[in-house]
N, C-alpha and C. Protein backbone atom coordinates (compact mmCIF):
# COMPACT_ATOMS: atom_id res chain seq x y z
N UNK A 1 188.17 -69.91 -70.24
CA UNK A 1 188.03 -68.52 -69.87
C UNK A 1 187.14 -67.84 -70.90
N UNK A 2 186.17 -66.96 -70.57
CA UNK A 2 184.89 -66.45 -71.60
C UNK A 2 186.01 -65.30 -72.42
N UNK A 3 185.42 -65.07 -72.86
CA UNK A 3 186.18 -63.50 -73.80
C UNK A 3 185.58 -62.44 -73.40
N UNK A 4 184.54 -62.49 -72.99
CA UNK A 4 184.23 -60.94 -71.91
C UNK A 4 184.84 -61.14 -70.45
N UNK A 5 185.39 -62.15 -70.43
CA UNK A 5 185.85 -61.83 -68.81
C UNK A 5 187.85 -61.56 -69.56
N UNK A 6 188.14 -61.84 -71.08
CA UNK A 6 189.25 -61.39 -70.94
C UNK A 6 189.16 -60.33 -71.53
N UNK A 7 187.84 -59.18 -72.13
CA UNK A 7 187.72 -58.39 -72.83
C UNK A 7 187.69 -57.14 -71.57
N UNK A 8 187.22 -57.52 -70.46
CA UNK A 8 187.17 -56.47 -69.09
C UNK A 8 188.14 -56.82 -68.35
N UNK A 9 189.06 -57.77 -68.51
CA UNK A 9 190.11 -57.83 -68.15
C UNK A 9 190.17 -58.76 -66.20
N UNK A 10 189.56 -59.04 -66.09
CA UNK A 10 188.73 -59.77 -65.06
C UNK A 10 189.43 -60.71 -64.67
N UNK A 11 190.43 -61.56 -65.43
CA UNK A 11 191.15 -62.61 -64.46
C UNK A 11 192.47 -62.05 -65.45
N UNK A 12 193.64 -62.11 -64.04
CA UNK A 12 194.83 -62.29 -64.47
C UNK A 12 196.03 -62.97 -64.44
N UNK A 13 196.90 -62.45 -65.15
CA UNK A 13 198.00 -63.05 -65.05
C UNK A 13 198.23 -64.84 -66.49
N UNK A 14 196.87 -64.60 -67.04
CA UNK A 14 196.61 -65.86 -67.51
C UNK A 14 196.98 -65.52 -69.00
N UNK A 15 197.16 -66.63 -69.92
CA UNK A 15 197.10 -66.59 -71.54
C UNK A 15 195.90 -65.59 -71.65
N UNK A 16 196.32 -64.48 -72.24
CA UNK A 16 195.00 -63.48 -73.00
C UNK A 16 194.27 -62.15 -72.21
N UNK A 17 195.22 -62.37 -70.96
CA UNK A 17 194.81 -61.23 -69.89
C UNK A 17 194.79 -60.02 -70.57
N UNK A 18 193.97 -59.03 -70.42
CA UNK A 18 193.84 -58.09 -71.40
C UNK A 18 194.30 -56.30 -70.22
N UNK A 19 195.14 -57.15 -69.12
CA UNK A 19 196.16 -55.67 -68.56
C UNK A 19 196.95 -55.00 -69.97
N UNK A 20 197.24 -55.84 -70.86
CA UNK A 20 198.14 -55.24 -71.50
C UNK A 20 196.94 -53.98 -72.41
N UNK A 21 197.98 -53.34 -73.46
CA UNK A 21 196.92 -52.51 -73.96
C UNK A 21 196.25 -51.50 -73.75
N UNK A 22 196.53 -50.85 -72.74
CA UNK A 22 196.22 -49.91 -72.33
C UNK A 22 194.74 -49.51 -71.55
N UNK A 23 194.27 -51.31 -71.74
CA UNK A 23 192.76 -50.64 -70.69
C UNK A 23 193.32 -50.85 -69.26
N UNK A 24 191.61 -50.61 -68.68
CA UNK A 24 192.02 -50.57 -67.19
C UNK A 24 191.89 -52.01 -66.41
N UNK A 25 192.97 -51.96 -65.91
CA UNK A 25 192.22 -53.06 -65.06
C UNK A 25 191.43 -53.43 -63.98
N UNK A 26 190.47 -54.65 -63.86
CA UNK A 26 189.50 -54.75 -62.45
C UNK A 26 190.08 -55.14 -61.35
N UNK A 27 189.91 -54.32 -60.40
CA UNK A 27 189.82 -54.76 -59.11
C UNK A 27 189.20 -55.50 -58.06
N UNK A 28 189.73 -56.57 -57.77
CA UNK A 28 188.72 -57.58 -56.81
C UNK A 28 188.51 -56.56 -55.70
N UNK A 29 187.25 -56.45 -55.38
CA UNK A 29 186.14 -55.82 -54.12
C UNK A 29 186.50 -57.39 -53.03
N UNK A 30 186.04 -58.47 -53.18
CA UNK A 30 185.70 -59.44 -52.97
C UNK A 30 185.29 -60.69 -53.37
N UNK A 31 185.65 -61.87 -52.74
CA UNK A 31 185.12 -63.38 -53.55
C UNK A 31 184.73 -64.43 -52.12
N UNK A 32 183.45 -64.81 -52.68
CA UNK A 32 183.02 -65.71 -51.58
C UNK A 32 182.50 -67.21 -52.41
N UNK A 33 182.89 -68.11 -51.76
CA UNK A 33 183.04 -70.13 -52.26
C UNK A 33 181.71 -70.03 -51.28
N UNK A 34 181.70 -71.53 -52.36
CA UNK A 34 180.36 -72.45 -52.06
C UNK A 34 180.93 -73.51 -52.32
N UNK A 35 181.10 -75.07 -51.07
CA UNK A 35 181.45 -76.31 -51.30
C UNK A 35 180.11 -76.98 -51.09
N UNK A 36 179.77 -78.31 -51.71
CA UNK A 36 178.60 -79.08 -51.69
C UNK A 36 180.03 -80.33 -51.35
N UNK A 37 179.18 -81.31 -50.09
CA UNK A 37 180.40 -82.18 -49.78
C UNK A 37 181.77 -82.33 -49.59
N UNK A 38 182.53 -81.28 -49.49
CA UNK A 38 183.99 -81.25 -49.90
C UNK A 38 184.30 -80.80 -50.75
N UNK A 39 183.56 -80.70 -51.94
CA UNK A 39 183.92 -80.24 -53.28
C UNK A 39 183.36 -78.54 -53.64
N UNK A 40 184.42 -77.92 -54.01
CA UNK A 40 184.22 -76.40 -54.59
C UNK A 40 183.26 -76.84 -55.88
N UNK A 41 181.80 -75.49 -55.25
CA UNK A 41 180.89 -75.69 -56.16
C UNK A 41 180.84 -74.47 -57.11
N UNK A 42 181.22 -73.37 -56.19
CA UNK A 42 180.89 -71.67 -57.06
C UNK A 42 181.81 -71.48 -56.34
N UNK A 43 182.95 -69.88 -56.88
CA UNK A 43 183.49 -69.13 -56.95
C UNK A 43 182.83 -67.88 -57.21
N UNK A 44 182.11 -66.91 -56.71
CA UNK A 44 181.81 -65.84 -57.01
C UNK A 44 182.62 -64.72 -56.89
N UNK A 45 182.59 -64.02 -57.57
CA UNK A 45 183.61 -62.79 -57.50
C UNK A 45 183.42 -61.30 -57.81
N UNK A 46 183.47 -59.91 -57.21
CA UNK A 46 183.23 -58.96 -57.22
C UNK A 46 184.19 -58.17 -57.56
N UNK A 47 184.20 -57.78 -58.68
CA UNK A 47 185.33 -56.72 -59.41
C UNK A 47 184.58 -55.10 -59.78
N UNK A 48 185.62 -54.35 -59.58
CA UNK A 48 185.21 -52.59 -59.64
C UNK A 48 186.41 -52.16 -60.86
N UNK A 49 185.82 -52.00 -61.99
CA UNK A 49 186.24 -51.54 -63.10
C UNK A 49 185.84 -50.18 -63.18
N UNK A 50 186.63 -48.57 -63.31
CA UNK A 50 186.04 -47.18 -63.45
C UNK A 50 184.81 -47.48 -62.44
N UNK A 51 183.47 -47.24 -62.83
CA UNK A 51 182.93 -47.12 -62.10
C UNK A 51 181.42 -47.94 -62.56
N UNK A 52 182.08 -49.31 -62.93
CA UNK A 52 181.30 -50.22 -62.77
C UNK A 52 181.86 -51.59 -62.06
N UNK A 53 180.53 -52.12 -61.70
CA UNK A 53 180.85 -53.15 -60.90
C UNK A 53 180.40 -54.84 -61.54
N UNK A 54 181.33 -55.96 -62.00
CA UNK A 54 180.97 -56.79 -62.21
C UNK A 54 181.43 -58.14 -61.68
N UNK A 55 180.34 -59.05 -61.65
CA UNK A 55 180.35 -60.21 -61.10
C UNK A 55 180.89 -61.48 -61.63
N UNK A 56 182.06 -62.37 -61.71
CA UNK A 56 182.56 -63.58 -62.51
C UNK A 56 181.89 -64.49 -61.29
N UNK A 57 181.81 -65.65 -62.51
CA UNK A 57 181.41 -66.91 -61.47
C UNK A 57 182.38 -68.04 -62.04
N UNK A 58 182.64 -68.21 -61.17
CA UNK A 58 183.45 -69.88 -61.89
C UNK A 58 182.29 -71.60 -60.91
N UNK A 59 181.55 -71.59 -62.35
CA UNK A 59 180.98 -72.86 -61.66
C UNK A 59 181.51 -74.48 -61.50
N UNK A 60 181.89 -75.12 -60.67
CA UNK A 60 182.01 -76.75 -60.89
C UNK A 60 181.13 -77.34 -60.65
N UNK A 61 180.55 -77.96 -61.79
CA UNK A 61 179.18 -78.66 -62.04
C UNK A 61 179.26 -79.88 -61.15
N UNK A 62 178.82 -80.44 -60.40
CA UNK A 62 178.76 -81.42 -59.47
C UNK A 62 178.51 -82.97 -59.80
N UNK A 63 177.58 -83.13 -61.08
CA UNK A 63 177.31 -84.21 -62.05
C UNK A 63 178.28 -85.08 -62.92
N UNK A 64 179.76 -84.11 -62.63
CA UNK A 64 180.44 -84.47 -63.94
C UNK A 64 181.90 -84.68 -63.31
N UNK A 65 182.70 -85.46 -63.72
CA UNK A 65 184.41 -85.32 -63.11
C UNK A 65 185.05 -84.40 -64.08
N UNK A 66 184.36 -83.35 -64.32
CA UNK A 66 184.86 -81.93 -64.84
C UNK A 66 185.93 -81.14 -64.39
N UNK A 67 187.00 -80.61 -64.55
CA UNK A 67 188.17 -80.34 -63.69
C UNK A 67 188.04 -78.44 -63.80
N UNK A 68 187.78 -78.32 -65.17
CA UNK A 68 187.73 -76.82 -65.30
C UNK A 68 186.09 -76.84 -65.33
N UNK A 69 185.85 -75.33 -64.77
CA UNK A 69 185.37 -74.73 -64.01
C UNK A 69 184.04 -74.21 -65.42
N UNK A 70 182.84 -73.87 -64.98
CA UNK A 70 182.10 -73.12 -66.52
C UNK A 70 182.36 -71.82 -66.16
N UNK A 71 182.11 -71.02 -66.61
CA UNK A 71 182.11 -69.33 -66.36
C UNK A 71 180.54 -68.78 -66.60
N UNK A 72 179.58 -68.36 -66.48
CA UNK A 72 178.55 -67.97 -66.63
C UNK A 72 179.04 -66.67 -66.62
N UNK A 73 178.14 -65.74 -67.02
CA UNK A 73 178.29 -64.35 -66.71
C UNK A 73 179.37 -63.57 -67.82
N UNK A 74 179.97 -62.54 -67.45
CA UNK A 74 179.92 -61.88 -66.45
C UNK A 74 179.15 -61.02 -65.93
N UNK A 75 178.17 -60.80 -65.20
CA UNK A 75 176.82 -60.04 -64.63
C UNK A 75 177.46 -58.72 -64.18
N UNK A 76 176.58 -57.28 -65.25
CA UNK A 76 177.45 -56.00 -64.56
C UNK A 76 176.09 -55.37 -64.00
N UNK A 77 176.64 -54.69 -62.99
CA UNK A 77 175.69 -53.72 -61.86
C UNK A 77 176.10 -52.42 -61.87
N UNK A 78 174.68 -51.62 -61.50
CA UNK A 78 175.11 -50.13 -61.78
C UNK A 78 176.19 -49.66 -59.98
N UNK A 79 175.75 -50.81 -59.37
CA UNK A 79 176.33 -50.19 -57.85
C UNK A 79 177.60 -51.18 -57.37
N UNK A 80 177.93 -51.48 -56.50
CA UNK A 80 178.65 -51.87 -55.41
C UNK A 80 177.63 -52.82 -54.31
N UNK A 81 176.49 -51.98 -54.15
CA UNK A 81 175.38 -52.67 -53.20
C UNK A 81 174.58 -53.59 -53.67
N UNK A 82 174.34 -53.47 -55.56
CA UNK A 82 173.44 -54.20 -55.94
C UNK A 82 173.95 -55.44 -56.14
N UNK A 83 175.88 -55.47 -56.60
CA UNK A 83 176.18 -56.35 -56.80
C UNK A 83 176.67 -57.46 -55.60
N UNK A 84 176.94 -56.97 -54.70
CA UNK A 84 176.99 -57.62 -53.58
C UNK A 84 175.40 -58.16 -52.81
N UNK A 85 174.25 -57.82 -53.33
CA UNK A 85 173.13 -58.41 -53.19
C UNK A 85 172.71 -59.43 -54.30
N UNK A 86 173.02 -59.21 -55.06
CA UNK A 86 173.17 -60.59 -56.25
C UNK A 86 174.71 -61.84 -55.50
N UNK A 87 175.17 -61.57 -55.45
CA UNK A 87 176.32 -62.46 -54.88
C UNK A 87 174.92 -62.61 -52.99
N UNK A 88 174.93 -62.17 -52.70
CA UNK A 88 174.35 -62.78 -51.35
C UNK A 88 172.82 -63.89 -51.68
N UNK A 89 172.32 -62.96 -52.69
CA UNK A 89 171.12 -63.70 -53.01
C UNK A 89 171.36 -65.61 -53.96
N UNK A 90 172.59 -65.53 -54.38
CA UNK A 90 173.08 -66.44 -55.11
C UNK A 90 173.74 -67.46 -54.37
N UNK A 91 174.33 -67.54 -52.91
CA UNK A 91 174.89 -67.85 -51.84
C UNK A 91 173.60 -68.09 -51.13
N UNK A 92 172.77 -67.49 -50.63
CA UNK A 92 171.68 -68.18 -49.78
C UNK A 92 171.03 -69.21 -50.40
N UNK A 93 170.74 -69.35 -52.11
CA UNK A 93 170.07 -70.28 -52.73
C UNK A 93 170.91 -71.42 -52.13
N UNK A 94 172.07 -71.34 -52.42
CA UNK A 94 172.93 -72.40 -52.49
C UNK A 94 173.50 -72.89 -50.85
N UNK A 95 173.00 -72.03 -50.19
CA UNK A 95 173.05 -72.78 -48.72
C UNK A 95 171.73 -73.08 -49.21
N UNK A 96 170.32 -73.36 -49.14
CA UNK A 96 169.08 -73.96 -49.21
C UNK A 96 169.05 -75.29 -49.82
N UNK A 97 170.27 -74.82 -50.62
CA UNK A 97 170.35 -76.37 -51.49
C UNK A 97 171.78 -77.02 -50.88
N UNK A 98 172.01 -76.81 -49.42
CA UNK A 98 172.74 -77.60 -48.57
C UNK A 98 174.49 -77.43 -48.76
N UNK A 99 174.78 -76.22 -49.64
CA UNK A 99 176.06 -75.72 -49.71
C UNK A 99 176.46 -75.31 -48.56
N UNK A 100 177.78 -75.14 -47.99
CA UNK A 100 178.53 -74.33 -47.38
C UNK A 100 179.07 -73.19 -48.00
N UNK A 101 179.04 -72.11 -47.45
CA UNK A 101 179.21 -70.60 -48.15
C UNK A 101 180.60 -69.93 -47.26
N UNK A 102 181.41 -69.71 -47.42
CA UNK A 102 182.60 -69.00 -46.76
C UNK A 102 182.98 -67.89 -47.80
């Protein structure tokens, strides 16, 4: 788990979730998968913190019998629209490169 995704508080319920403390916590907008063969490739995810919007990715590298996931990011947007066009634009690559997107 990155430390800016437990510093914005972005995944919970886990060792280091940062609900406690008095910040705020993010709200999932939305999350859309990408499988290559059967196998979960991306996790993208859309969270609304006050009144910003940021993006977690949980990647499974496809090369490797890797079990946990990388985290890239977390990518913040000034909108709602921009960030849901980064998540679409990131999903069409990955259908081109023969993913399934749900």
């Amino acid at each position: 788990m990155s430390d800016l995704a437990d510093e914005y508080g972005l995944r919970s319920g886990g060792k280091g979730s940062s609900k406690k403390g008095g910040k705020a916590s993010a709200k999932e907008s939305f999350h859309r998968h990408a499988k290559k063969d059967g196998r979960r490739v991306v996790i993208l995810r859309l969270f609304e913190r006050d009144e910003q919007f940021v993006v977690e990715c949980d990647v499974y590298p496809t090369n490797s019998l890797r079990v946990e996931p990388l985290h890239p990011g977390p990518y913040h947007f000034g909108s709602k629209d921009e960030a849901a066009a980064y998540i679409e634009e990131a999903l069409l690559a990955l259908e081109y490169l023969g993913c399934e997107v749900s």
